[in-house]
PDB file of N, CA and C in Angstrom:
ATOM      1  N   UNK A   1       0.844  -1.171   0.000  1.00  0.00           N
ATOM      2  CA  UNK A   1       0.000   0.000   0.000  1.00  0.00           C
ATOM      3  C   UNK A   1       0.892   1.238   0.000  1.00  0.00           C
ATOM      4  N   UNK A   2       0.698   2.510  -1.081  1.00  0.00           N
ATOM      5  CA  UNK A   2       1.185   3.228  -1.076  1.00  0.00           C
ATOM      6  C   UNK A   2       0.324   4.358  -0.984  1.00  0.00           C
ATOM      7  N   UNK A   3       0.868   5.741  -0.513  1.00  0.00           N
ATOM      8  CA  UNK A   3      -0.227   6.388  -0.139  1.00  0.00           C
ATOM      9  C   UNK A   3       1.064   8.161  -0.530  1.00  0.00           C
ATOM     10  N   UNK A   4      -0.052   8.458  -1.681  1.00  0.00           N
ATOM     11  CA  UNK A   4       0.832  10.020  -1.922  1.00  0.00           C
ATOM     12  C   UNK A   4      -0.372  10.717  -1.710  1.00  0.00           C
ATOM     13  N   UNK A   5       0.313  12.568  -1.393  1.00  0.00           N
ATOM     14  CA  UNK A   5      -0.664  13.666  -1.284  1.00  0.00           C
ATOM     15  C   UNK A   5       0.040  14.504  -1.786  1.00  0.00           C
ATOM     16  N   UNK A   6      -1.004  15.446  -2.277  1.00  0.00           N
ATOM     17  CA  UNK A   6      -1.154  16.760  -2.216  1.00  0.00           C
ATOM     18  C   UNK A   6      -2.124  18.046  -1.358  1.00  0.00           C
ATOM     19  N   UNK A   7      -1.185  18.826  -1.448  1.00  0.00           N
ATOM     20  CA  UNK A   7      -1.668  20.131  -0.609  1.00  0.00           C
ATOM     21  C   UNK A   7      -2.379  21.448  -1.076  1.00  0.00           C
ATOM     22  N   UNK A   8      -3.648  21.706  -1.271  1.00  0.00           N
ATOM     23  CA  UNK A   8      -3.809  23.061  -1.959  1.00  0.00           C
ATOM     24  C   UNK A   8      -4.649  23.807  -2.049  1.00  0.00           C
ATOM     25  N   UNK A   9      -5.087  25.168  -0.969  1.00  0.00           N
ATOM     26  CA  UNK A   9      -5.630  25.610  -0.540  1.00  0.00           C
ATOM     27  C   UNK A   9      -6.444  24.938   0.226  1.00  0.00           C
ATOM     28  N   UNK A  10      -5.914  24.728   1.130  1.00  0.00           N
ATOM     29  CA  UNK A  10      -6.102  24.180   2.261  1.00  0.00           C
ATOM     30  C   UNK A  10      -7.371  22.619   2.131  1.00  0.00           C
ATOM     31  N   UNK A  11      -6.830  21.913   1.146  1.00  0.00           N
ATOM     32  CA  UNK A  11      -7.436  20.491   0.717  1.00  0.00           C
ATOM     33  C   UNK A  11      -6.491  19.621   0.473  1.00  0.00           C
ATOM     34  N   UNK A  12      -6.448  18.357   1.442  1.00  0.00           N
ATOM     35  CA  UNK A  12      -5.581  17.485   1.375  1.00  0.00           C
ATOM     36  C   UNK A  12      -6.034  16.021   0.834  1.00  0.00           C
ATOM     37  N   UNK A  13      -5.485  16.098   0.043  1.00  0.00           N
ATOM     38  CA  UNK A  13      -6.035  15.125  -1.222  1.00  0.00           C
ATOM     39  C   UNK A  13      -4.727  13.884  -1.010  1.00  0.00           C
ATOM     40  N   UNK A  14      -5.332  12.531  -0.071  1.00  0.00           N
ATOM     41  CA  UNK A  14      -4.634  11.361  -0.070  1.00  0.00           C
ATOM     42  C   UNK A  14      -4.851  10.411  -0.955  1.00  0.00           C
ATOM     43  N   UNK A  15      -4.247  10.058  -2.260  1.00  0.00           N
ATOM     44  CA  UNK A  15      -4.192   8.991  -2.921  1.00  0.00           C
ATOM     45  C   UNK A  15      -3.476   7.342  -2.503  1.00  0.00           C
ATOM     46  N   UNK A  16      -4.484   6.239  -2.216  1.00  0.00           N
ATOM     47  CA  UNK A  16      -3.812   5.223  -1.965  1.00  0.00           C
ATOM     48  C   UNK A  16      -3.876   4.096  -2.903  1.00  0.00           C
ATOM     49  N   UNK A  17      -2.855   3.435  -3.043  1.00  0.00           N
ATOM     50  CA  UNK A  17      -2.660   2.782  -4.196  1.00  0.00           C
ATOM     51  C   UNK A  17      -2.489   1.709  -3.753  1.00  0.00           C
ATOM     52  N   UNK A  18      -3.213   0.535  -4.945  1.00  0.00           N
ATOM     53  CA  UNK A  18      -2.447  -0.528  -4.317  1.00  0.00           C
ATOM     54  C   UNK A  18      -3.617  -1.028  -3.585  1.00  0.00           C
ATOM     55  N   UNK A  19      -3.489  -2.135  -2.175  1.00  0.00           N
ATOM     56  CA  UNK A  19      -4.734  -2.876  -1.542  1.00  0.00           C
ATOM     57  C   UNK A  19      -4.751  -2.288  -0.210  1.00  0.00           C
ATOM     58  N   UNK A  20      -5.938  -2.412   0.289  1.00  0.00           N
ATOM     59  CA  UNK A  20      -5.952  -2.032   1.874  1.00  0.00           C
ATOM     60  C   UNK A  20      -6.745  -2.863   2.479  1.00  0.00           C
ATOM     61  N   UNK A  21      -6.204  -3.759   3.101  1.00  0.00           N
ATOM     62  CA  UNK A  21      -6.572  -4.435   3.742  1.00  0.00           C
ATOM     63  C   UNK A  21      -6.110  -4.742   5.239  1.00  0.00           C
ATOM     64  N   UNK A  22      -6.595  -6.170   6.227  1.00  0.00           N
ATOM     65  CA  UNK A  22      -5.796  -5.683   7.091  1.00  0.00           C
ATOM     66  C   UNK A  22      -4.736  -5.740   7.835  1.00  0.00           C
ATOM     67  N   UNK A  23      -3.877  -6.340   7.000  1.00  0.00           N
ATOM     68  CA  UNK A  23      -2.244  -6.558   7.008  1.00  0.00           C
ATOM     69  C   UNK A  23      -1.502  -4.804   6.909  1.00  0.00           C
ATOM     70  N   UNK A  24      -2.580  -4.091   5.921  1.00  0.00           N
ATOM     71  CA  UNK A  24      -2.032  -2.370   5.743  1.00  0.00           C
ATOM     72  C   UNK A  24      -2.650  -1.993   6.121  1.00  0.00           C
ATOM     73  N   UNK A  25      -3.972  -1.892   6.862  1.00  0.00           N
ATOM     74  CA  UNK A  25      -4.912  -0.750   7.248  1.00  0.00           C
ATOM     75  C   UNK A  25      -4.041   0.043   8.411  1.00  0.00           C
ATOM     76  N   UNK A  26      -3.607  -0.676   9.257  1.00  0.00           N
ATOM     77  CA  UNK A  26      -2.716  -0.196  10.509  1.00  0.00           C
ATOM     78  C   UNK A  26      -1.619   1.353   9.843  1.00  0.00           C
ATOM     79  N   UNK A  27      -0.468   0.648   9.350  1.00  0.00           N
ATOM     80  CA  UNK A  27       0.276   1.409   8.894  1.00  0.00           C
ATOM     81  C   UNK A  27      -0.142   2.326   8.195  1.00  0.00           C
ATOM     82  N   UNK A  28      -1.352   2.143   6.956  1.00  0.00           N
ATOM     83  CA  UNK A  28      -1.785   3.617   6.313  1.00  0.00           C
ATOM     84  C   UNK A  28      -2.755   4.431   7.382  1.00  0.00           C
ATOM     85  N   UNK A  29      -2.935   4.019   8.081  1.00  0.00           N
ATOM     86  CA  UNK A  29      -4.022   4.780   9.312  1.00  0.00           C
ATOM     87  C   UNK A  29      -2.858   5.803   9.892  1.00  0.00           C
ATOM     88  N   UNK A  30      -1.804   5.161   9.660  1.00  0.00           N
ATOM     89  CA  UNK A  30      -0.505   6.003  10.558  1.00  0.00           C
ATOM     90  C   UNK A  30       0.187   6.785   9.584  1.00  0.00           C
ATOM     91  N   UNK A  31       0.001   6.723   8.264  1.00  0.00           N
ATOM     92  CA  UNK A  31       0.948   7.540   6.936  1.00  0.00           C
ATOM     93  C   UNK A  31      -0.189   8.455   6.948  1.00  0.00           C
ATOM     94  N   UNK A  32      -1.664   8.281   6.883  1.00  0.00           N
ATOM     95  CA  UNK A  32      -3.063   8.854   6.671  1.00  0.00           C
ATOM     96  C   UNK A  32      -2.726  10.422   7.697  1.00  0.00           C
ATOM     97  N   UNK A  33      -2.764   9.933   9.283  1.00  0.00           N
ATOM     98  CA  UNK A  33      -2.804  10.665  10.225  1.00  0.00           C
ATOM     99  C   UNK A  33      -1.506  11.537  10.507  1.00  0.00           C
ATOM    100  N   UNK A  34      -0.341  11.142   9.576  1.00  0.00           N
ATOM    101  CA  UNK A  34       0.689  12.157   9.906  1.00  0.00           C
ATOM    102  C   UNK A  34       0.266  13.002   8.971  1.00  0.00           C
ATOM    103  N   UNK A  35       0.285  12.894   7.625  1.00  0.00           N
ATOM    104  CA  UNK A  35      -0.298  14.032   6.780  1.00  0.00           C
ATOM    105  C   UNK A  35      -1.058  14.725   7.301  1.00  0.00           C
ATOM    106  N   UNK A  36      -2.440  14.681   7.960  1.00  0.00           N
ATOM    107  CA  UNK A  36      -3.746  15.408   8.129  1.00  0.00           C
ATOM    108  C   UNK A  36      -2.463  16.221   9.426  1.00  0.00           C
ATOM    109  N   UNK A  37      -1.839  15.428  10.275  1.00  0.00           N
ATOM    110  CA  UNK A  37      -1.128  16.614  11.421  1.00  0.00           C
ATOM    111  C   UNK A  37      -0.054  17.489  10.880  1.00  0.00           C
ATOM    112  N   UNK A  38       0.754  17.297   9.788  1.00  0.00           N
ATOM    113  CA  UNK A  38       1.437  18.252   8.819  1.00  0.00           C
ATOM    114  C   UNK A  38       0.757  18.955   8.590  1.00  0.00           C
ATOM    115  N   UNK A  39      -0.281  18.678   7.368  1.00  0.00           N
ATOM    116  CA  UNK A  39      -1.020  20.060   7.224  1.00  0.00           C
ATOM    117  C   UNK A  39      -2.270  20.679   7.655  1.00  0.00           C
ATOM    118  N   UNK A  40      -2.864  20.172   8.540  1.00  0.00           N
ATOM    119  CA  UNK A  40      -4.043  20.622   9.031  1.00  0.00           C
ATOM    120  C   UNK A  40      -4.782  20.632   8.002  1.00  0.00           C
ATOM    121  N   UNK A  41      -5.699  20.496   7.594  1.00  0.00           N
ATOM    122  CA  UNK A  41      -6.076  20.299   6.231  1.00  0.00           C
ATOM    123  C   UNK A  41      -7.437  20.865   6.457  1.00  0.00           C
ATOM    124  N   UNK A  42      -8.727  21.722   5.890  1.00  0.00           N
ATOM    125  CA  UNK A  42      -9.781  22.296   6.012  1.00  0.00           C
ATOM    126  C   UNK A  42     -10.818  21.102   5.675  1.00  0.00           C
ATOM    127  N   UNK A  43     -10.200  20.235   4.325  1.00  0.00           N
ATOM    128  CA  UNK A  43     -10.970  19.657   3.921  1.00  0.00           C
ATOM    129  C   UNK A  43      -9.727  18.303   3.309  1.00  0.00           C
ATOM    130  N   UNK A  44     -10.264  17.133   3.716  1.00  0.00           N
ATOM    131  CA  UNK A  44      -9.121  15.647   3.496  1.00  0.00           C
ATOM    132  C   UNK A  44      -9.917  14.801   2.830  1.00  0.00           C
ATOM    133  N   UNK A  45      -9.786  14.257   1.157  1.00  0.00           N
ATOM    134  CA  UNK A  45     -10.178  13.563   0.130  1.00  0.00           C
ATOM    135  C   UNK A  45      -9.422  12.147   0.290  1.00  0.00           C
ATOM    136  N   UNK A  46     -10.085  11.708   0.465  1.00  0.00           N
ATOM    137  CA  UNK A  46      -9.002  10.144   0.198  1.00  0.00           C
ATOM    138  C   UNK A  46      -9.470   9.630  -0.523  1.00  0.00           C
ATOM    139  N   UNK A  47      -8.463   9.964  -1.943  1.00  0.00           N
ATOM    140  CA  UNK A  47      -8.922   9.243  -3.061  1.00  0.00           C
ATOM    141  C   UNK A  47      -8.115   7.801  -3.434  1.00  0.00           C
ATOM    142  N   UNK A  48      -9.789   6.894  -4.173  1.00  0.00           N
ATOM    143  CA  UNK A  48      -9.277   5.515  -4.114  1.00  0.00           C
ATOM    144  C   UNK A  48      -9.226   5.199  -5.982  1.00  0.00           C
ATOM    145  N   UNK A  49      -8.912   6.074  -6.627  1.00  0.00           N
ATOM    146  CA  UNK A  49      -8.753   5.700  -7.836  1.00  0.00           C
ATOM    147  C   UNK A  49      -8.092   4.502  -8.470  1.00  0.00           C
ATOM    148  N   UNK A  50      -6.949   4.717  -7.670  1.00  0.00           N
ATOM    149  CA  UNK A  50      -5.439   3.599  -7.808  1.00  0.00           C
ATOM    150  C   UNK A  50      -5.649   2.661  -6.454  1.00  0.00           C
ATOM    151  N   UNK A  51      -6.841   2.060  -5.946  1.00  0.00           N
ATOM    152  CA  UNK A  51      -7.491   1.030  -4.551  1.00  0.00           C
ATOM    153  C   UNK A  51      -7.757   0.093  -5.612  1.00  0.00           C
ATOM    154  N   UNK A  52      -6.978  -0.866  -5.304  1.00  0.00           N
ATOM    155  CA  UNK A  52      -7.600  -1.905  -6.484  1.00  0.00           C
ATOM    156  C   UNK A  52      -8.262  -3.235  -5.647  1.00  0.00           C
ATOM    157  N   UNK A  53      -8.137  -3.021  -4.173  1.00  0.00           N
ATOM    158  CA  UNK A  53      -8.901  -3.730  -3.400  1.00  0.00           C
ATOM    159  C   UNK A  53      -8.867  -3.548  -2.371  1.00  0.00           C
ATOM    160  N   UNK A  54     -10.072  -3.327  -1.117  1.00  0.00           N
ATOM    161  CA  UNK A  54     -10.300  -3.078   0.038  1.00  0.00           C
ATOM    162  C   UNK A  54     -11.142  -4.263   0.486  1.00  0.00           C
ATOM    163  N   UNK A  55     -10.519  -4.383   1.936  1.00  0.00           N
ATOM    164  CA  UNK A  55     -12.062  -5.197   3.098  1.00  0.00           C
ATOM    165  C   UNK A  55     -12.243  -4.361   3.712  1.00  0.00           C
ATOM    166  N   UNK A  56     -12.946  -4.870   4.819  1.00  0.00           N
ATOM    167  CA  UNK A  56     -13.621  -4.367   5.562  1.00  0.00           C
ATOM    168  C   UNK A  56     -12.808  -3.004   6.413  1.00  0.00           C
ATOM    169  N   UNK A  57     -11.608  -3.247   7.004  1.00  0.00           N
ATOM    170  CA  UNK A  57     -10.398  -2.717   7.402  1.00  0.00           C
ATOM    171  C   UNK A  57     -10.363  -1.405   6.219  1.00  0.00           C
ATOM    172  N   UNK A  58     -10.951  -1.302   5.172  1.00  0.00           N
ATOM    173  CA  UNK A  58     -10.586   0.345   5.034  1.00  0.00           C
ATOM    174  C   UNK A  58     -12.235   1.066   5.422  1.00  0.00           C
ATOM    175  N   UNK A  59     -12.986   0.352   5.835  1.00  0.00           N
ATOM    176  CA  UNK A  59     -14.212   1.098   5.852  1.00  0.00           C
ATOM    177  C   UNK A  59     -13.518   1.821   7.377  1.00  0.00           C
ATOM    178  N   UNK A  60     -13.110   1.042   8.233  1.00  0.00           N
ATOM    179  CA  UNK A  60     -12.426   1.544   9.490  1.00  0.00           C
ATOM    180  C   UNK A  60     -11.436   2.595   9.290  1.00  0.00           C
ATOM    181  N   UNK A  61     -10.464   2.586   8.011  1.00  0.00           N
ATOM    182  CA  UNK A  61      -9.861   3.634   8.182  1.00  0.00           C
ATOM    183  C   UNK A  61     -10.369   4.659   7.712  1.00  0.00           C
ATOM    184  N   UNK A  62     -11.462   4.965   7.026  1.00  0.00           N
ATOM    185  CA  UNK A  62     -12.476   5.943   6.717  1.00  0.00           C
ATOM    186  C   UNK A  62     -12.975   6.590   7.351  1.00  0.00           C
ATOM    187  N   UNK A  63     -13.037   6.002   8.405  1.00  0.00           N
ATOM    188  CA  UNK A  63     -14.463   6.245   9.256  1.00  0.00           C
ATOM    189  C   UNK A  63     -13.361   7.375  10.253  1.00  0.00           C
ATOM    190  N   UNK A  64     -12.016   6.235  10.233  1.00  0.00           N
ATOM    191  CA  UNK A  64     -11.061   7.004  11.375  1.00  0.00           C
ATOM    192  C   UNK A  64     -10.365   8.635  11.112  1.00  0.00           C
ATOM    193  N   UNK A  65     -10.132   8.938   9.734  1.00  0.00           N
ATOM    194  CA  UNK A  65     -10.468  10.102   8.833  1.00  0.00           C
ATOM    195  C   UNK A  65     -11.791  11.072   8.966  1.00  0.00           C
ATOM    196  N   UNK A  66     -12.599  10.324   8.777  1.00  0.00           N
ATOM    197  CA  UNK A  66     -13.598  11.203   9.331  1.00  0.00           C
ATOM    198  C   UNK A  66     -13.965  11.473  10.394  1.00  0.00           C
ATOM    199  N   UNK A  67     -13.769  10.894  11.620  1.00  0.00           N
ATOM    200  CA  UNK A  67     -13.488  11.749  12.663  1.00  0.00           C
ATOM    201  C   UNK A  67     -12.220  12.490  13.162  1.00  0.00           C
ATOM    202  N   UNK A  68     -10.965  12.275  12.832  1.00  0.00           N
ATOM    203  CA  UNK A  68      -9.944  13.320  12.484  1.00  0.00           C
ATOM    204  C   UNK A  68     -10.612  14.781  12.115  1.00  0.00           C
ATOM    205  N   UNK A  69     -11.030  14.651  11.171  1.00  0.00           N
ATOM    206  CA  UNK A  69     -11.320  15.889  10.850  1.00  0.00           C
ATOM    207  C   UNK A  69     -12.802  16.568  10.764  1.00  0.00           C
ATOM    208  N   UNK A  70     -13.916  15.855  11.579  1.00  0.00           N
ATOM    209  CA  UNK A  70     -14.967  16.382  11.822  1.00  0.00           C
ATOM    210  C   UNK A  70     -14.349  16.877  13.133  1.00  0.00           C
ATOM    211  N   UNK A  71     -13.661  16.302  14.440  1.00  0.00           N
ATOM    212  CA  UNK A  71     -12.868  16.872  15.453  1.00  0.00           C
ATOM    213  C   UNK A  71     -12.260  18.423  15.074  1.00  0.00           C
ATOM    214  N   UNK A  72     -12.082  18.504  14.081  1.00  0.00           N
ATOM    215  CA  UNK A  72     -11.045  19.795  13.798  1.00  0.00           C
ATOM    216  C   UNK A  72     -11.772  21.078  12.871  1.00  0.00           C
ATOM    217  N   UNK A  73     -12.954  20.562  13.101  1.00  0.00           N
ATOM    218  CA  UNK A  73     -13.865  20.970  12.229  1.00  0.00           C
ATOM    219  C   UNK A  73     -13.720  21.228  10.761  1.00  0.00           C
ATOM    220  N   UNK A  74     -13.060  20.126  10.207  1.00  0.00           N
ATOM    221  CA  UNK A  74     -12.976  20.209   8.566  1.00  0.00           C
ATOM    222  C   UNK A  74     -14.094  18.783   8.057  1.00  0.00           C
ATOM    223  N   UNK A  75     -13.860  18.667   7.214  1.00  0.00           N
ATOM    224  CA  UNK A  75     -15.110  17.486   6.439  1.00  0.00           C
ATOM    225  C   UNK A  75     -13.710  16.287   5.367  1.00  0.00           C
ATOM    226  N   UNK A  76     -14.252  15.457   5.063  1.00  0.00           N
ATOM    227  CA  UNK A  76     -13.607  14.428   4.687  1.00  0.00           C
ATOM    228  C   UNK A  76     -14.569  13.985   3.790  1.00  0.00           C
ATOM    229  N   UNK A  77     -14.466  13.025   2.923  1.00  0.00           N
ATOM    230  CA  UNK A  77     -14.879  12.100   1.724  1.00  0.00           C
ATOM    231  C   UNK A  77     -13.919  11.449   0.806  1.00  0.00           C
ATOM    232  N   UNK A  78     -14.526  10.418   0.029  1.00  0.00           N
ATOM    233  CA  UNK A  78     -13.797   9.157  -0.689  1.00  0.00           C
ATOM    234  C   UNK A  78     -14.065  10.068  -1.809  1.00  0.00           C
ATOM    235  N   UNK A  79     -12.881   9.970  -2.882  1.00  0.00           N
ATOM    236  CA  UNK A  79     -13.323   9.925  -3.970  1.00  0.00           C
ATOM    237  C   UNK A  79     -13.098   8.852  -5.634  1.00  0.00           C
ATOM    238  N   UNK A  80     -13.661   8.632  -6.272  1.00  0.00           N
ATOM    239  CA  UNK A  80     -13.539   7.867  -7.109  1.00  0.00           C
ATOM    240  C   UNK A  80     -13.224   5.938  -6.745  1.00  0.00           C
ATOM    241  N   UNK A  81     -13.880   5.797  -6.021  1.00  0.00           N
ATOM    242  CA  UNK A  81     -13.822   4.164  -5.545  1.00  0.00           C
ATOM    243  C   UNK A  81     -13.741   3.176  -6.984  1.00  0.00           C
ATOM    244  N   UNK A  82     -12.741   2.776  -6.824  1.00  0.00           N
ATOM    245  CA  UNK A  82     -13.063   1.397  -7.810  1.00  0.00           C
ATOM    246  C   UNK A  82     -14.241   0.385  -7.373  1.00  0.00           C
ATOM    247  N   UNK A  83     -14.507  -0.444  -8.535  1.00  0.00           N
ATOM    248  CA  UNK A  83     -15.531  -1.831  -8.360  1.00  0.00           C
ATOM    249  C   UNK A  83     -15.511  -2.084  -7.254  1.00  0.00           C
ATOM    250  N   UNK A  84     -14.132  -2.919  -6.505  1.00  0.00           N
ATOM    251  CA  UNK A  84     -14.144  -4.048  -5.642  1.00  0.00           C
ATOM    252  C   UNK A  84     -14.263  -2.886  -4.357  1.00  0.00           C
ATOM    253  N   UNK A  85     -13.588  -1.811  -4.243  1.00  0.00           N
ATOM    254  CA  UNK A  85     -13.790  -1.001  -2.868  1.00  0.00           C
ATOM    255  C   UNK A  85     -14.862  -0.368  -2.590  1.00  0.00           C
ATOM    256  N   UNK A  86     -16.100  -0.024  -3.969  1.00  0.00           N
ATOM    257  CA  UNK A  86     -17.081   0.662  -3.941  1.00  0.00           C
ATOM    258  C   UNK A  86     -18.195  -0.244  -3.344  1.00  0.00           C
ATOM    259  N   UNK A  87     -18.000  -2.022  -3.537  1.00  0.00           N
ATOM    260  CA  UNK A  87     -18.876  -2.797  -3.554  1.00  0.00           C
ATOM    261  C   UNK A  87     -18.847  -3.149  -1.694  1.00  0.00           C
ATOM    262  N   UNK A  88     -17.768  -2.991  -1.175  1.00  0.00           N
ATOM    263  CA  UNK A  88     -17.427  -2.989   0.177  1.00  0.00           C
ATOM    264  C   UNK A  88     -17.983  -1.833   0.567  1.00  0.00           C
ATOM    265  N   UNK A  89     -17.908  -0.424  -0.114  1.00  0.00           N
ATOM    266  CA  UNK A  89     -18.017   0.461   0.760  1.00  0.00           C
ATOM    267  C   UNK A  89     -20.074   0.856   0.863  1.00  0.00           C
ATOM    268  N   UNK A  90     -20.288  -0.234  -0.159  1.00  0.00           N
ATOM    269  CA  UNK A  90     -21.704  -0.034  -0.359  1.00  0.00           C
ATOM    270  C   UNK A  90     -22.938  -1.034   0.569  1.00  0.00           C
ATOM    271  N   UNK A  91     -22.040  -2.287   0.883  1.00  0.00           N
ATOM    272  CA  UNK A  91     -22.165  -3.437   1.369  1.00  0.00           C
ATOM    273  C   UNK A  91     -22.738  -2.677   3.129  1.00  0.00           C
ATOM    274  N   UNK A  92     -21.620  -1.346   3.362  1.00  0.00           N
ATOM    275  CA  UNK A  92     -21.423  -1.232   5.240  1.00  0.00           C
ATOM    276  C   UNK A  92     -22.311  -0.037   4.945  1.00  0.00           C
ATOM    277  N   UNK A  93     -22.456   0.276   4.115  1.00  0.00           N
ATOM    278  CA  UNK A  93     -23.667   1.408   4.378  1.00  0.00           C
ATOM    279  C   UNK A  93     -23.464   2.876   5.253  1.00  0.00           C
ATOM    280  N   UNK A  94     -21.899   2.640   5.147  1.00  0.00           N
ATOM    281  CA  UNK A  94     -20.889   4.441   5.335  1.00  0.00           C
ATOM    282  C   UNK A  94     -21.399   5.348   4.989  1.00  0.00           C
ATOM    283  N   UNK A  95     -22.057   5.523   3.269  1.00  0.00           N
ATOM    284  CA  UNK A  95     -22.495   6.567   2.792  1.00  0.00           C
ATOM    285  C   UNK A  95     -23.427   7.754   3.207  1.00  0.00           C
ATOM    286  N   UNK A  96     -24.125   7.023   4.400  1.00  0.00           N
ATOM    287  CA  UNK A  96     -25.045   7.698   5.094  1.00  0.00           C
ATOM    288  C   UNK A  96     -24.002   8.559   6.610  1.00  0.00           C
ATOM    289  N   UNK A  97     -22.847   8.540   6.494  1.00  0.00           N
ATOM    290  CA  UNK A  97     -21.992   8.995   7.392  1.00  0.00           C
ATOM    291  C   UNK A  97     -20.821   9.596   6.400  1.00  0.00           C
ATOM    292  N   UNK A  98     -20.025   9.392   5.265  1.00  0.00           N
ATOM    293  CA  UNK A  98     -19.147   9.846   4.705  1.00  0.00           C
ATOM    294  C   UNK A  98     -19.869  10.211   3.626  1.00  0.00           C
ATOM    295  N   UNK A  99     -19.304  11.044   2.637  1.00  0.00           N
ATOM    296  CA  UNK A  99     -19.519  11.733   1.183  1.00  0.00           C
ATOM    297  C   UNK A  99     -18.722  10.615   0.797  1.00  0.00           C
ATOM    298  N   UNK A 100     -19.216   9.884  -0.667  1.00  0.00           N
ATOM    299  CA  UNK A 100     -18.577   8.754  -1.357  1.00  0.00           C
ATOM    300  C   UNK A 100     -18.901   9.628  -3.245  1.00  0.00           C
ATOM    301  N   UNK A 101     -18.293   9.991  -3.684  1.00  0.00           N
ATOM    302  CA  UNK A 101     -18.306  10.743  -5.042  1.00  0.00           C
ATOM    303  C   UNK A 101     -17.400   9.826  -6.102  1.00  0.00           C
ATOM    304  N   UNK A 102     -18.769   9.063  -7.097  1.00  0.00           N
ATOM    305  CA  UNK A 102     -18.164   8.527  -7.867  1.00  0.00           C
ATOM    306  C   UNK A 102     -18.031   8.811  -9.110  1.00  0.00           C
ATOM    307  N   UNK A 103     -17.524   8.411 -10.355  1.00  0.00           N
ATOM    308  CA  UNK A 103     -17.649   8.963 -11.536  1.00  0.00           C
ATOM    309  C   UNK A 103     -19.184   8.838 -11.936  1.00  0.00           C
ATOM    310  N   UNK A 104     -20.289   8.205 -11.308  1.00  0.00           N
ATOM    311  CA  UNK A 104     -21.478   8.412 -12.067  1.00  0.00           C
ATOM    312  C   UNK A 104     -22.128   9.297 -11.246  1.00  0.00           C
ATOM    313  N   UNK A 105     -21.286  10.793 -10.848  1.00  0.00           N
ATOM    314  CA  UNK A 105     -21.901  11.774 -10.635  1.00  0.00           C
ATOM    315  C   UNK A 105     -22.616  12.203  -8.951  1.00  0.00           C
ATOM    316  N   UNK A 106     -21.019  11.522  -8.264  1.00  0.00           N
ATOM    317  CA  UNK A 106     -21.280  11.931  -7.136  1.00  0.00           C
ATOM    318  C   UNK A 106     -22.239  10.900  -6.455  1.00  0.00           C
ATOM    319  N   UNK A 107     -22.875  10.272  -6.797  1.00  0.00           N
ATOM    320  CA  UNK A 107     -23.724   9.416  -6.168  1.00  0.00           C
ATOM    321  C   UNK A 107     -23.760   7.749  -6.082  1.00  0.00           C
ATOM    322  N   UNK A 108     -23.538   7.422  -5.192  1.00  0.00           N
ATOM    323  CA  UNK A 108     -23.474   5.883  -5.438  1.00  0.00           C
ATOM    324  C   UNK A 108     -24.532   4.996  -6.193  1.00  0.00           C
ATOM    325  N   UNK A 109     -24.209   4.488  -7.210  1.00  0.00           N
ATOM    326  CA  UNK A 109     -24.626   3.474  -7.527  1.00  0.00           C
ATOM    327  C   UNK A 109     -25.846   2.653  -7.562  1.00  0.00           C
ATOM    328  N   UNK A 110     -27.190   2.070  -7.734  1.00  0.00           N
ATOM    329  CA  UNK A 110     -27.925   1.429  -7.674  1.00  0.00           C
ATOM    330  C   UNK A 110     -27.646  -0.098  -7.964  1.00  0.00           C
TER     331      UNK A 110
END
């Protein structure tokens, strides 16, 4: 699991690549949370474009993101979920607690 960002105007946009599961959920929970304390971030995207597979273990690190930064009063959301992570993230029924924005327009899926 690899995990790059960017910084810009005050939106911290985490790309993770690669699988998250829970052999990595631990360690990216800990690459996740040093970024958001570097930059304080207003608003933290964790985008799963390059997620080519998640269990259950990233709905947890989601969730752990979003309270990071509902605490700090900024907002958080997924963006662009692949198949296999969208079908997990649709399965736990997050969406009603996180913003999930997919390419069919922001809205999950039927």
């Amino acid at each position: 699991m690899k995990v790059f960002n960017s910084f810009e105007n005050g939106k911290l946009t985490l790309t993770l690549v690669g699988e998250l599961d829970h052999h990595s959920a631990k360690t990216t929970m800990k690459k996740l949370e040093r970024f958001i304390d570097e930059y304080i971030p207003r608003d933290c995207v964790l985008d799963f474009s390059d997620l080519s597979f998640m269990d259950s273990s990233g709905i947890a690190v989601i969730l752990r993101v979003h309270k990071i930064m509902k605490a700090t009063g900024g907002r958080a959301w997924v963006d662009n979920p692949q198949n296999q992570p969208l079908r997990v993230i649709d399965a736990s029924g997050i969406e009603r607690i996180v913003r999930i924005s997919t390419a069919t327009g922001g809205k999950m899926p039927k």
